[in-house]
Protein backbone atom coordinates (compact mmCIF):
# COMPACT_ATOMS: atom_id res chain seq x y z
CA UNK A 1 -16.42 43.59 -10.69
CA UNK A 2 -14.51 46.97 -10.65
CA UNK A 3 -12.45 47.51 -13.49
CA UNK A 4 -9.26 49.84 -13.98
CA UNK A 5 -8.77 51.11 -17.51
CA UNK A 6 -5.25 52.69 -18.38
CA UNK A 7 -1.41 51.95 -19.34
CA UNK A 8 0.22 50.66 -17.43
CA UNK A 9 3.71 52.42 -16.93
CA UNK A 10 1.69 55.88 -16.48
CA UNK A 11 2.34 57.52 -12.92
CA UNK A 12 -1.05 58.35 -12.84
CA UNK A 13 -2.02 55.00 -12.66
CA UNK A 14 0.29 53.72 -10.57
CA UNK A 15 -0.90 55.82 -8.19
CA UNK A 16 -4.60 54.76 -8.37
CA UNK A 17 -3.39 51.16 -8.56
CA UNK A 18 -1.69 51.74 -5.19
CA UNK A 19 -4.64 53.31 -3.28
CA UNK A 20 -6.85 50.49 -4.73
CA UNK A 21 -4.30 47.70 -3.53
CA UNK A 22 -3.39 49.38 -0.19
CA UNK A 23 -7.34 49.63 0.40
CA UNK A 24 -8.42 46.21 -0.34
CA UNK A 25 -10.27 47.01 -3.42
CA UNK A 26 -10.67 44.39 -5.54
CA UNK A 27 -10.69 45.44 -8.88
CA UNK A 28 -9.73 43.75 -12.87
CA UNK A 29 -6.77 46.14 -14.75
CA UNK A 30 -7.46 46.78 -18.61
CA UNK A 31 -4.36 47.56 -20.49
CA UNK A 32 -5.84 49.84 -23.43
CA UNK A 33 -2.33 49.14 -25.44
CA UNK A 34 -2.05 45.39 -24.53
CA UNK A 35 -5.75 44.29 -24.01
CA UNK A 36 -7.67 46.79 -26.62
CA UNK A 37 -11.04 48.88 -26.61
CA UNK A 38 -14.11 48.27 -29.07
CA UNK A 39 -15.62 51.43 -30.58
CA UNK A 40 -18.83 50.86 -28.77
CA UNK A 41 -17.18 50.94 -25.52
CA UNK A 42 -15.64 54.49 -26.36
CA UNK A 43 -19.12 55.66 -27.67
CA UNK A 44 -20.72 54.90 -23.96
CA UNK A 45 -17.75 56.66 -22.45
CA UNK A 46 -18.29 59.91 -23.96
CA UNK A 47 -21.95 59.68 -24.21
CA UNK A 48 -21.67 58.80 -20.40
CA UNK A 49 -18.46 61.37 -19.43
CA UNK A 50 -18.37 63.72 -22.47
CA UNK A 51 -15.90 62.73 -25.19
CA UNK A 52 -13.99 66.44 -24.61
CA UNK A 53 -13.21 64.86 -20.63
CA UNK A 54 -11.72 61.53 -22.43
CA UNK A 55 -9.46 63.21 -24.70
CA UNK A 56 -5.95 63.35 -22.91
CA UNK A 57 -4.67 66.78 -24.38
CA UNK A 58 -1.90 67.18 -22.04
CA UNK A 59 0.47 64.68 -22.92
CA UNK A 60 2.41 63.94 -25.54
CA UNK A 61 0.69 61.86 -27.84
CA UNK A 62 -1.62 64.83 -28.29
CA UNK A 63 1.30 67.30 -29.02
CA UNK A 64 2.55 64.79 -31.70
CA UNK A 65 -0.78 64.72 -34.03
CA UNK A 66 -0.95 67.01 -36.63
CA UNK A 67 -1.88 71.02 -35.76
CA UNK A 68 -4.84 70.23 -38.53
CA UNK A 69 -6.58 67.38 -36.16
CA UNK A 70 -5.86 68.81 -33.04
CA UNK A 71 -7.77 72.20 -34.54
CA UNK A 72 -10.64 70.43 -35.98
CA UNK A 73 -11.76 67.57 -33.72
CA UNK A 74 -15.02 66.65 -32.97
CA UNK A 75 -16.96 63.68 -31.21
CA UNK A 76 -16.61 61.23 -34.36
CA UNK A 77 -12.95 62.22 -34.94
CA UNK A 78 -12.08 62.01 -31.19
CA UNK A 79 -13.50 58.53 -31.48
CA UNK A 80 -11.31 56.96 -34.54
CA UNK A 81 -8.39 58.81 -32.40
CA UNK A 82 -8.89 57.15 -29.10
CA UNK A 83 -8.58 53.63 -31.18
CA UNK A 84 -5.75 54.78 -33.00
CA UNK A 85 -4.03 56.17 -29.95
CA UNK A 86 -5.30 54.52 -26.67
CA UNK A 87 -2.28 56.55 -25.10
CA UNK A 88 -4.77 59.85 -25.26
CA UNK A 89 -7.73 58.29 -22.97
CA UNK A 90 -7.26 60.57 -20.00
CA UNK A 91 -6.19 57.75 -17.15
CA UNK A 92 -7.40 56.25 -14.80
CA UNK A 93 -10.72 55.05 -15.95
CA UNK A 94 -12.91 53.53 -13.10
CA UNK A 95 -15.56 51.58 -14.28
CA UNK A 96 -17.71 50.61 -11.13
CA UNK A 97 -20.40 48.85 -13.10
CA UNK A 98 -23.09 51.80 -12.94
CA UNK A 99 -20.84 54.27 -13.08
CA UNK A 100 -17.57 55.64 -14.34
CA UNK A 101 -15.02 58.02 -12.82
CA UNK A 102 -12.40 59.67 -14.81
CA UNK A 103 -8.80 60.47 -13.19
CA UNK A 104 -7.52 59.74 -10.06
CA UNK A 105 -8.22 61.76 -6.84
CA UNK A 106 -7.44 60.07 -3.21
CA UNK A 107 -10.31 62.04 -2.21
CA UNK A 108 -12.72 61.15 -4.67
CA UNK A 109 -11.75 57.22 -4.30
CA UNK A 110 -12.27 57.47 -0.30
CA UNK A 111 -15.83 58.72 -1.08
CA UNK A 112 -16.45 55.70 -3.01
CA UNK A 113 -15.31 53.40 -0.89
CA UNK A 114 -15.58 54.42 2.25
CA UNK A 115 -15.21 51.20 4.24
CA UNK A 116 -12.14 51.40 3.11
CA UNK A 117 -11.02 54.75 3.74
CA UNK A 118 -10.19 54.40 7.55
């Protein structure tokens, strides 16, 4: 099963949401706020994407932490802050099993599905 991981009020995901439902893609939505991450789950993610391509630094949640974390983050601390703040996982999140895609490109989603595409 295809799963979508985000929020979801963000345009963003709205967006991929739409493409997925106006394509017949079946797919499971994850809330991060309402439905939670585990640590390990994070851990594959940025072993798997890179933890620097997870870490939403564009919106505001990232703007609100402290200049002092935002200077001095690393893999570990991005980690603890992507549990604190699910809000700062850069959205969408497609897990397709064997692989993960980060973002949301109508481009990049017709390649993946292409059946689906026309």
């Amino acid at each position: 099963m295809i799963t979508l991981y985000g929020i979801r009020n963000c345009d963003t995901m709205k967006k991929a949401r739409k493409w997925l439902d106006g394509h017949g893609i079946d797919y499971r939505f994850h809330d991060y706020r309402k439905d939670g991450l585990e640590r390990e789950q994070l851990e594959a993610w940025a072993d798997e994407l890179g933890w620097e391509a997870l870490l939403n630094r564009r919106g505001t949640t990232w703007r609100k932490l402290p200049e002092a974390v935002r200077n001095h983050i690393d893999r570990d601390a991005a980690i603890d802050i992507l549990l604190e703040h699910p809000a700062l996982i850069k959205r969408p999140l497609l897990d397709l099993g064997d692989s993960r895609i980060l973002g949301f490109q109508p481009d990049t989603y017709a390649a993946l599905f292409p059946a689906s595409a026309g």
